[in-house]
PDB file of N, CA and C in Angstrom:
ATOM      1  N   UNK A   1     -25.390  12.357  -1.354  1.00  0.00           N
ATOM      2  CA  UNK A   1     -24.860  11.482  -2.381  1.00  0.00           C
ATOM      3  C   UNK A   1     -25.986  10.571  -2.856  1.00  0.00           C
ATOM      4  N   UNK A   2     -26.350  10.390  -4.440  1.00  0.00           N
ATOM      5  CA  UNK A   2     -26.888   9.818  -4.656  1.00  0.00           C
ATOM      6  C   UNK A   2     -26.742   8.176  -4.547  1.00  0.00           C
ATOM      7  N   UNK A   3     -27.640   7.671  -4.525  1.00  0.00           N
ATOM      8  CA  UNK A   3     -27.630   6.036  -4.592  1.00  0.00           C
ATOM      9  C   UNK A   3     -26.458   5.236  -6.162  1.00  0.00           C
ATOM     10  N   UNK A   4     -26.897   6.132  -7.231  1.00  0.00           N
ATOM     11  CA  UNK A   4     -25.864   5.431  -8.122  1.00  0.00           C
ATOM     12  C   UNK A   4     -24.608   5.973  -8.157  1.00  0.00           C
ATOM     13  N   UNK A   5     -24.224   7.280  -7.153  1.00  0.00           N
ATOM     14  CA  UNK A   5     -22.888   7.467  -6.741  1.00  0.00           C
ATOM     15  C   UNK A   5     -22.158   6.639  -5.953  1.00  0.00           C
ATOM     16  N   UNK A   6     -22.934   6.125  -4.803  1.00  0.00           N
ATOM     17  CA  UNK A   6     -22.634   5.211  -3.868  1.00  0.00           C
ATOM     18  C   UNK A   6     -22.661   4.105  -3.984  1.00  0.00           C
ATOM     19  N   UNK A   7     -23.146   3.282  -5.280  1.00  0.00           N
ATOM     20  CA  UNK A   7     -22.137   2.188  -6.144  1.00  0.00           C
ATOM     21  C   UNK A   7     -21.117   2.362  -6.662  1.00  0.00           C
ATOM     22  N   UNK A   8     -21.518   3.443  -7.340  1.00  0.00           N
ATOM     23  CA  UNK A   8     -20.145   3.436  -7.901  1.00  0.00           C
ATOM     24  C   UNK A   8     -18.670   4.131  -7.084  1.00  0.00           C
ATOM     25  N   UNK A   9     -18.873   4.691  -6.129  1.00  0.00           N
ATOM     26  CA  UNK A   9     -18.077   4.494  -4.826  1.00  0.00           C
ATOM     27  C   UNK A   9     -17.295   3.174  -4.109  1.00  0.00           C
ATOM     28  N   UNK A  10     -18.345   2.135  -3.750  1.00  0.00           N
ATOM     29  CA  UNK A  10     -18.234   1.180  -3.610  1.00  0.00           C
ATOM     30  C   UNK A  10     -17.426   0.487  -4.514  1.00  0.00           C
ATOM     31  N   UNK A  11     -17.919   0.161  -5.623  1.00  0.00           N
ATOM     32  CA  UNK A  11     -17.151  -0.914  -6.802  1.00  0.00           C
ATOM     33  C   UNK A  11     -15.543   0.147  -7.304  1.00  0.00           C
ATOM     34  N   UNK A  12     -15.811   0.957  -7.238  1.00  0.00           N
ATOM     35  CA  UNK A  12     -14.184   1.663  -7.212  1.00  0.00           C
ATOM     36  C   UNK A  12     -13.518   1.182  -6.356  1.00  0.00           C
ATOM     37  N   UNK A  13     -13.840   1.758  -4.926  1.00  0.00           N
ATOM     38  CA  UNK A  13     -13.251   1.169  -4.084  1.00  0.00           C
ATOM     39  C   UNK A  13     -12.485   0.072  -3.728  1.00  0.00           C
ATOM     40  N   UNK A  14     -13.472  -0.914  -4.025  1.00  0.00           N
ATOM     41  CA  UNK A  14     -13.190  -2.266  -3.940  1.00  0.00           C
ATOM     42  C   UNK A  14     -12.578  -2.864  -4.753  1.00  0.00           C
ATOM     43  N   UNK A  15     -12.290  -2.360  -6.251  1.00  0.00           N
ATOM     44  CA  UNK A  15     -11.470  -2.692  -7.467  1.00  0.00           C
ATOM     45  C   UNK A  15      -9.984  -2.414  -6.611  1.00  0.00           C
ATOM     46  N   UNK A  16      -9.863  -0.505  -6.346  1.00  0.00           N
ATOM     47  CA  UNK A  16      -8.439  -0.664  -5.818  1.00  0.00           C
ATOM     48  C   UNK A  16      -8.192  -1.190  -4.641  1.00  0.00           C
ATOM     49  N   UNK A  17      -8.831  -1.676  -3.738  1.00  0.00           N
ATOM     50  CA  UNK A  17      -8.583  -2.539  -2.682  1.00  0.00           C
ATOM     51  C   UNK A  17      -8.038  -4.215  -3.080  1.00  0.00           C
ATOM     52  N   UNK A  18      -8.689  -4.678  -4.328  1.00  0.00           N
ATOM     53  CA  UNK A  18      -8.594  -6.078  -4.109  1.00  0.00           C
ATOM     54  C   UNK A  18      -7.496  -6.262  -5.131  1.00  0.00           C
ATOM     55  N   UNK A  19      -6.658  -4.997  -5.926  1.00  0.00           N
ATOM     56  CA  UNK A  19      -5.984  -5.066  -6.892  1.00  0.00           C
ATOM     57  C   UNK A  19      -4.368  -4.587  -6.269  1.00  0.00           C
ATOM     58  N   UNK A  20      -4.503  -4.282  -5.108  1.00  0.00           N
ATOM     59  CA  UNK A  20      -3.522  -3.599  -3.845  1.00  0.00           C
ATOM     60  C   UNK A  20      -3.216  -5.101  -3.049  1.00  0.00           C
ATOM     61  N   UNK A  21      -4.588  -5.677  -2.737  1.00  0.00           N
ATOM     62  CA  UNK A  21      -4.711  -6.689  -1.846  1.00  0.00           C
ATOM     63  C   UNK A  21      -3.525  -8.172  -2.799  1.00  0.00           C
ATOM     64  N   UNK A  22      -3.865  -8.180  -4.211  1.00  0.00           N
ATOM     65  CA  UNK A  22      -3.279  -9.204  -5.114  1.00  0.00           C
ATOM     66  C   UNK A  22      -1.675  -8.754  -5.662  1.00  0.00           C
ATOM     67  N   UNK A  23      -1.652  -7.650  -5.081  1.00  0.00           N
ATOM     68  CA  UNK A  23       0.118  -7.494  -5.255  1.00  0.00           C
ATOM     69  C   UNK A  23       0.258  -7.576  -4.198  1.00  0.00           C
ATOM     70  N   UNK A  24       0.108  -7.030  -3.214  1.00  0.00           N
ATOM     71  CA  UNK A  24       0.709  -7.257  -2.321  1.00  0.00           C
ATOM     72  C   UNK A  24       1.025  -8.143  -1.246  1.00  0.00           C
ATOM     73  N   UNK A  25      -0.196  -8.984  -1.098  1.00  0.00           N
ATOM     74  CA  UNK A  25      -0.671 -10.134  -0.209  1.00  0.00           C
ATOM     75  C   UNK A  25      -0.678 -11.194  -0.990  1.00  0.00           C
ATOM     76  N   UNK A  26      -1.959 -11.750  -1.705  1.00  0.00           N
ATOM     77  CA  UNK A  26      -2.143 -12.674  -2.744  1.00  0.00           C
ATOM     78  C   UNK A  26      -2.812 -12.786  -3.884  1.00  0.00           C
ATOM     79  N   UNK A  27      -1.959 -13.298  -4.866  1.00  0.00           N
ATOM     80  CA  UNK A  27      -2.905 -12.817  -6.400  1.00  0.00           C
ATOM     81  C   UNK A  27      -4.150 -13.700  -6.289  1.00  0.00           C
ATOM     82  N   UNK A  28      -4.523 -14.412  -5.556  1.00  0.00           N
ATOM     83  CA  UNK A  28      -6.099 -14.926  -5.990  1.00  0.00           C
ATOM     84  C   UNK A  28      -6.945 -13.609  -5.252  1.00  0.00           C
ATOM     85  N   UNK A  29      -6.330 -12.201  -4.443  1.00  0.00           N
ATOM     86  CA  UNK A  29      -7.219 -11.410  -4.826  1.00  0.00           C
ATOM     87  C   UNK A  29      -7.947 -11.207  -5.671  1.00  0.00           C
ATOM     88  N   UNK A  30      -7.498 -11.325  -7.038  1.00  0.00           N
ATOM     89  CA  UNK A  30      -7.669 -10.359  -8.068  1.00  0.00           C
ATOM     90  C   UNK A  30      -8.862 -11.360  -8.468  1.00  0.00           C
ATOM     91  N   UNK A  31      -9.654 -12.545  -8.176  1.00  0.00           N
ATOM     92  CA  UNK A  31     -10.405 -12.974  -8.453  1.00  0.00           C
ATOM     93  C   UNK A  31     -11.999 -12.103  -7.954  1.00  0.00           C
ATOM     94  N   UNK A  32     -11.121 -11.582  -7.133  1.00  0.00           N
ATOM     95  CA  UNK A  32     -12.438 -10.756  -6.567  1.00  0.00           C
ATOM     96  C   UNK A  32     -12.604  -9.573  -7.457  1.00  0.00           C
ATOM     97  N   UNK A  33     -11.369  -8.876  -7.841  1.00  0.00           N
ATOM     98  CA  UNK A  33     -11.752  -7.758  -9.267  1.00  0.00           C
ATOM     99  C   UNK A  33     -12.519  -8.468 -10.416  1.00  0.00           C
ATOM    100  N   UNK A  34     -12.035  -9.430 -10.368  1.00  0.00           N
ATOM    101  CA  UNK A  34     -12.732 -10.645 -11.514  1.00  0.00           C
ATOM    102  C   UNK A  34     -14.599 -10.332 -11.610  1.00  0.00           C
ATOM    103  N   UNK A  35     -14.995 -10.387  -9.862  1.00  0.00           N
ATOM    104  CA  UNK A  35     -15.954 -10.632  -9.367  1.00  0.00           C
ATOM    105  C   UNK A  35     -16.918  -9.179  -9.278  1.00  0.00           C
ATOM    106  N   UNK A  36     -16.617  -8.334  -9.193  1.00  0.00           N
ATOM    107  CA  UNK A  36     -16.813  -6.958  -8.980  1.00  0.00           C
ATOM    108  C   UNK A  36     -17.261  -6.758 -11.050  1.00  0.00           C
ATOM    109  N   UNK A  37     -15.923  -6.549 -11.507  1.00  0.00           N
ATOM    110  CA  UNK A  37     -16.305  -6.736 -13.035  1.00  0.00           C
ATOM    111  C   UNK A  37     -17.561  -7.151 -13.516  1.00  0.00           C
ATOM    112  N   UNK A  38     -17.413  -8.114 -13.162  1.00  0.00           N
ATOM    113  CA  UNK A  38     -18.582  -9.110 -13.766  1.00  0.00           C
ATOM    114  C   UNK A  38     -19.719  -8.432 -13.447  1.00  0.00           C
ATOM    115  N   UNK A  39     -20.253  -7.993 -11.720  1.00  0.00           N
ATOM    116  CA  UNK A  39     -21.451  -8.015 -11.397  1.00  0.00           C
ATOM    117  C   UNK A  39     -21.593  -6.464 -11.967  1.00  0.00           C
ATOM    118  N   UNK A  40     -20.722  -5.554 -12.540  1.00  0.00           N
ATOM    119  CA  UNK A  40     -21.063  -4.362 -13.242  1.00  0.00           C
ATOM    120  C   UNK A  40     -21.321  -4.569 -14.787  1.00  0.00           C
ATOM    121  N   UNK A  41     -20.886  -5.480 -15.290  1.00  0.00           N
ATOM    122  CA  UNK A  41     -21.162  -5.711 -16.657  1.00  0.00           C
ATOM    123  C   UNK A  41     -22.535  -6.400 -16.567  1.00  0.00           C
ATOM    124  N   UNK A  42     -22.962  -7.167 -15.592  1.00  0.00           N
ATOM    125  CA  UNK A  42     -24.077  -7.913 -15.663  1.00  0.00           C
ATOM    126  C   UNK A  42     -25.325  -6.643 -15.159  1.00  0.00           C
ATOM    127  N   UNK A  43     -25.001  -6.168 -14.318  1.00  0.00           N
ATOM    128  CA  UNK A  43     -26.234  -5.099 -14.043  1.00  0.00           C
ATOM    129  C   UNK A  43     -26.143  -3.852 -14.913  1.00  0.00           C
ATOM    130  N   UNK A  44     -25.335  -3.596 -15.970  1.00  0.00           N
ATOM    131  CA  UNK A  44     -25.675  -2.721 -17.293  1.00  0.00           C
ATOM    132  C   UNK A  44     -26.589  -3.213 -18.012  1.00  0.00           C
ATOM    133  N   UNK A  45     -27.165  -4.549 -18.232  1.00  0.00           N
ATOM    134  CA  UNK A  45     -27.545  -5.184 -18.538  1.00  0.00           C
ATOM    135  C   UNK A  45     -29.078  -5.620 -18.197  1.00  0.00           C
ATOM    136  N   UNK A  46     -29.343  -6.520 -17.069  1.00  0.00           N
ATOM    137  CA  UNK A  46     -30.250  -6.245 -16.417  1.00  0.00           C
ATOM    138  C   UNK A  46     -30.715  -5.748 -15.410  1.00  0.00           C
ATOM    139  N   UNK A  47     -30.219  -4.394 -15.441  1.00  0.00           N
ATOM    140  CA  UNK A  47     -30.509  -3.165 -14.288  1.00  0.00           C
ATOM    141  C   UNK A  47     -30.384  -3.536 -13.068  1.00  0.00           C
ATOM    142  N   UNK A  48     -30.117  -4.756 -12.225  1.00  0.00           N
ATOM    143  CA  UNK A  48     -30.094  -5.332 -11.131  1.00  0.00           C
ATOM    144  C   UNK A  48     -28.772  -5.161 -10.612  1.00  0.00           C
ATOM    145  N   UNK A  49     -28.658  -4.863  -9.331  1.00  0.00           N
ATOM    146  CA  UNK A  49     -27.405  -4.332  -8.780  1.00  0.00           C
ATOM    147  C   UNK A  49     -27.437  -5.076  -7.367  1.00  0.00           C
ATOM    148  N   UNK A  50     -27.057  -5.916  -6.745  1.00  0.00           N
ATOM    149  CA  UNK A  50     -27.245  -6.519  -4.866  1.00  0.00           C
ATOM    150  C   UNK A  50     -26.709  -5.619  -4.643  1.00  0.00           C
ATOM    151  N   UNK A  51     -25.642  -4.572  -4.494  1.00  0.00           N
ATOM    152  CA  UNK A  51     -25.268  -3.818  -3.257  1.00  0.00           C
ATOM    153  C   UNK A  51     -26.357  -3.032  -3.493  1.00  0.00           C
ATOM    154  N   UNK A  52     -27.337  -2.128  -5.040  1.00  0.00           N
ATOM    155  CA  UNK A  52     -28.587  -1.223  -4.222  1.00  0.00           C
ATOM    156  C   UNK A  52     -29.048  -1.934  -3.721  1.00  0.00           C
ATOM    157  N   UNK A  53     -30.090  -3.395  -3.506  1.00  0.00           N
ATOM    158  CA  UNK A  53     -30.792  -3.799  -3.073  1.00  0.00           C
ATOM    159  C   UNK A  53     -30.326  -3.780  -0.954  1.00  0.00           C
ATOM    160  N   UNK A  54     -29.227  -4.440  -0.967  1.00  0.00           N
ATOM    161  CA  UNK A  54     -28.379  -3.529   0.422  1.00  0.00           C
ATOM    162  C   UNK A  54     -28.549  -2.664   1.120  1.00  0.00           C
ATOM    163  N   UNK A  55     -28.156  -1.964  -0.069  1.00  0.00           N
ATOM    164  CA  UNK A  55     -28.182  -0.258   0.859  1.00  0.00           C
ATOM    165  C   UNK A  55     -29.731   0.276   0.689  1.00  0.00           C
ATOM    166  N   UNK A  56     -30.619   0.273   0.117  1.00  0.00           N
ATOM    167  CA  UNK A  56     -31.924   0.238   0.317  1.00  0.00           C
ATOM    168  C   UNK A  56     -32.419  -0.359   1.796  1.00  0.00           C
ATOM    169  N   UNK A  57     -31.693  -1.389   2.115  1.00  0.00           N
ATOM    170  CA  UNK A  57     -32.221  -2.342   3.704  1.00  0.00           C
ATOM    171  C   UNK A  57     -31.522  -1.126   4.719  1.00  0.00           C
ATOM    172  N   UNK A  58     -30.578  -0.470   4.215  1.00  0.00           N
ATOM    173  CA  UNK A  58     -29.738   0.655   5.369  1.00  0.00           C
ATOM    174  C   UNK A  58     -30.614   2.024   5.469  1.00  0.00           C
ATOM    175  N   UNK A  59     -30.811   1.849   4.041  1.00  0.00           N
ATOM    176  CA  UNK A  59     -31.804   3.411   4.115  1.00  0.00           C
ATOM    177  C   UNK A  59     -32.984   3.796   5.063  1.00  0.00           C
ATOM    178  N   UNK A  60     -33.685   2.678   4.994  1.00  0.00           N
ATOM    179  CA  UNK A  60     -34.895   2.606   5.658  1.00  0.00           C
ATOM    180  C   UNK A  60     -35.284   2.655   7.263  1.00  0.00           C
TER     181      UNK A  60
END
């Protein structure tokens, strides 16, 4: 699996986790979809991603 599969693995993931987590538990989950959003609209942008920088520290 490539590295930009395994973001985008991740940020899927974690969209339906925290959107499961805000119905069912508590809606200030969904601040965290809020949060996820954001850091994908912002690294279309300036190519910068923290979870590669992450998983780069795992790779090695």
């Amino acid at each position: 699996m490539t590295m930009e599969n395994t973001i985008r693995a991740f940020a899927g993931s974690f969209i339906l986790i925290s959107l499961a987590l805000g119905h069912f538990v508590n809606p200030y989950w969904f601040l965290f979809t809020v949060f996820v959003g954001v850091n994908l609209l912002q690294s279309a942008f300036t190519h910068f991603c923290p979870l590669e920088t992450i998983l780069k520290q795992f790779k090695k």
